[in-house]
Protein backbone atom coordinates (compact mmCIF):
# COMPACT_ATOMS: atom_id res chain seq x y z
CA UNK A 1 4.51 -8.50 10.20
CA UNK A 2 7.53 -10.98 10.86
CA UNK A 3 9.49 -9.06 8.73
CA UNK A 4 13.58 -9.01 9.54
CA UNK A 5 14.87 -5.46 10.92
CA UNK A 6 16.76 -5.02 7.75
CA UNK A 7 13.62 -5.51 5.05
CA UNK A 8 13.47 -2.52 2.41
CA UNK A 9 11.10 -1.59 0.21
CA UNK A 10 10.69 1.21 -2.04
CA UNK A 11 7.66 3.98 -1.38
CA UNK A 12 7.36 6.34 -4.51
CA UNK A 13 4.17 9.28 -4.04
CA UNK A 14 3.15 9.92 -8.09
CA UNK A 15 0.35 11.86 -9.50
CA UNK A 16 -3.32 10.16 -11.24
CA UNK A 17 -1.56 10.54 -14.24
CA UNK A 18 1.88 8.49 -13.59
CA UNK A 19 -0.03 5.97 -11.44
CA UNK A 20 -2.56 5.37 -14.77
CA UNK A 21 0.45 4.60 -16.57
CA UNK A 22 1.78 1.94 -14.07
CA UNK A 23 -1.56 0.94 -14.15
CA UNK A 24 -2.20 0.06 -17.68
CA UNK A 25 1.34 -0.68 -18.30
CA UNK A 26 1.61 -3.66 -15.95
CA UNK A 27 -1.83 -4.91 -14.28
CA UNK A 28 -3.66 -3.82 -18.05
CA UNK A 29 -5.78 -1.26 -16.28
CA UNK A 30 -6.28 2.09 -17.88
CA UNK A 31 -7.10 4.16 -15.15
CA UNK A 32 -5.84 5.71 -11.68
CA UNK A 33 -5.98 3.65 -8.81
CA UNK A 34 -4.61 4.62 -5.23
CA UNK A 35 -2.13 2.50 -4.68
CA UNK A 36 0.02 -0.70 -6.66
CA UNK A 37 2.69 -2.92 -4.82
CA UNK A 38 5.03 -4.96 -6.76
CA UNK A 39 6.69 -7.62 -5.14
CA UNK A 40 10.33 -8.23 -5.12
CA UNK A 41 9.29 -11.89 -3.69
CA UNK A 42 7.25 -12.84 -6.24
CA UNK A 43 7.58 -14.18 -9.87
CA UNK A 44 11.10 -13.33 -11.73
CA UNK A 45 12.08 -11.37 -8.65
CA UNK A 46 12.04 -14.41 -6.37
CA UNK A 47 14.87 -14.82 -3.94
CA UNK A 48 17.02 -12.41 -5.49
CA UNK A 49 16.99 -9.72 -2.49
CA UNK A 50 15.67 -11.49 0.15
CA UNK A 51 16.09 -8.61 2.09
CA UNK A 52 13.37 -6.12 -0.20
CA UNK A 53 10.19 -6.65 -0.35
CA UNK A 54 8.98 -4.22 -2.97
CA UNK A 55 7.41 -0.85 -4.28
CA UNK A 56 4.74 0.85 -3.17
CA UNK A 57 3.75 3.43 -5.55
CA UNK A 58 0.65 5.78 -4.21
CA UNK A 59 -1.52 8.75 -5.89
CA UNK A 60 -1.19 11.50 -4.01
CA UNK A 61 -3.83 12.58 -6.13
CA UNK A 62 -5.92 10.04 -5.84
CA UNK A 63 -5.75 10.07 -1.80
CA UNK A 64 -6.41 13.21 -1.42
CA UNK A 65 -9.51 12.86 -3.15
CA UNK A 66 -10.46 9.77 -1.53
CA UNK A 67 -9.35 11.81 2.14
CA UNK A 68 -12.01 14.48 1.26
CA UNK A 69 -15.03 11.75 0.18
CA UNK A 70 -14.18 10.43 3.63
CA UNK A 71 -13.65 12.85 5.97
CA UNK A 72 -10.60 11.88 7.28
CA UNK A 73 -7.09 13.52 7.26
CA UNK A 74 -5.09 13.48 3.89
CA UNK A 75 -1.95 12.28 5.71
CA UNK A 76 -4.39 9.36 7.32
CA UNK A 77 -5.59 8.46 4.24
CA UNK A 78 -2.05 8.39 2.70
CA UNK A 79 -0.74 6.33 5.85
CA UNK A 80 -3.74 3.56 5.49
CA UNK A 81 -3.04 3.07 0.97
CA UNK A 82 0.89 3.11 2.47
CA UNK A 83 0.17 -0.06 4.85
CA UNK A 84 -2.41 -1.21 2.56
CA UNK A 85 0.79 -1.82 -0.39
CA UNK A 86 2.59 -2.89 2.61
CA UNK A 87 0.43 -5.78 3.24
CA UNK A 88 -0.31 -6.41 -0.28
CA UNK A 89 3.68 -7.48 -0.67
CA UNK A 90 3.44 -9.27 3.01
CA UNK A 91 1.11 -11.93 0.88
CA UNK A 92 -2.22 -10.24 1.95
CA UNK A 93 -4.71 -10.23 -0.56
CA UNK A 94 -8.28 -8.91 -1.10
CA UNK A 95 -9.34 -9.36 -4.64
CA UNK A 96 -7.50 -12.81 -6.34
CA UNK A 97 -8.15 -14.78 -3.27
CA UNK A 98 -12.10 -14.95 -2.26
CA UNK A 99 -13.62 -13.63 0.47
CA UNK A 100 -12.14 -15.12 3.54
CA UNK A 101 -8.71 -13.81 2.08
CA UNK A 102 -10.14 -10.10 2.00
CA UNK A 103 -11.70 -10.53 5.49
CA UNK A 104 -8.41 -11.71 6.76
CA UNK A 105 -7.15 -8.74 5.03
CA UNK A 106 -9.12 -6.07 6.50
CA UNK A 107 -8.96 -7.76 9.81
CA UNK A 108 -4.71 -6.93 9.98
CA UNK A 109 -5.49 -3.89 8.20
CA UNK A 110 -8.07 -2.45 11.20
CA UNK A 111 -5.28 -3.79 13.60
CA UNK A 112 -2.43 -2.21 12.00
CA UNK A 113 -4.03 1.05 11.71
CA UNK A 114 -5.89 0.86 15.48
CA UNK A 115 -1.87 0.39 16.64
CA UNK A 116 -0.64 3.24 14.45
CA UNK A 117 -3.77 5.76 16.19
CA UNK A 118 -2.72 4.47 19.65
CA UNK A 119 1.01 5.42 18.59
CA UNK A 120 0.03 8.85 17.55
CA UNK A 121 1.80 8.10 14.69
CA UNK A 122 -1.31 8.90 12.04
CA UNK A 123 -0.37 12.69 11.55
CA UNK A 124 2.21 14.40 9.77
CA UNK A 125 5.75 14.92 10.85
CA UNK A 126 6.97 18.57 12.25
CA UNK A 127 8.99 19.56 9.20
């Protein structure tokens, strides 16, 4: 992603409920989503921690459900909303910026995650 070795972000896991409140609170949406990124290199934020690119806040909840509709692993689907924020604060976009945008989008996504199945690295750690 061209990011520097040292870039931070913040990952918090939250239930439907807690991620409803971010939600409405700051994108004026009163409902659960999967996942919201805010940028730390965006808006007020700008340049103030060049170094931290945001929060990722997911619904546990939300992907587990979404896992199950799918058929695919809860930790997968957890991984994939994870890189999804990720990219979201990396300047991708798939629903301000038109189509081409979202196509670009999905195109780094399927990359991203094809590298992260080759890697092994798409189910959960030994605890």
């Amino acid at each position: 992603m061209g990011c520097p070795e040292e870039t931070e972000l913040s990952v918090v896991i939250v239930g439907d409920r807690s991620i409803r409140c971010f939600n409405r609170e700051y994108l004026a949406k009163d409902r659960p989503t999967n996942v919201i990124s805010f940028s730390q290199q965006e808006g007020d934020c700008n340049g103030m921690a060049a170094h931290v690119l945001g929060d990722v806040i997911i619904s546990a909840d939300t992907s587990a459900r979404e896992a199950e509709l799918g058929g695919i692993a809860p930790f997968e689907r957890l991984s994939f909303l994870l890189m999804h924020g990720i990219l979201h604060l990396c300047g991708y976009d798939h629903e301000r910026s038109g189509e081409a945008e979202a196509a670009r989008m999905e195109k780094k996504e399927e990359e991203l995650f094809r590298i992260l199945k080759t890697e092994g690295l798409l189910s959960p750690p030994a605890l």
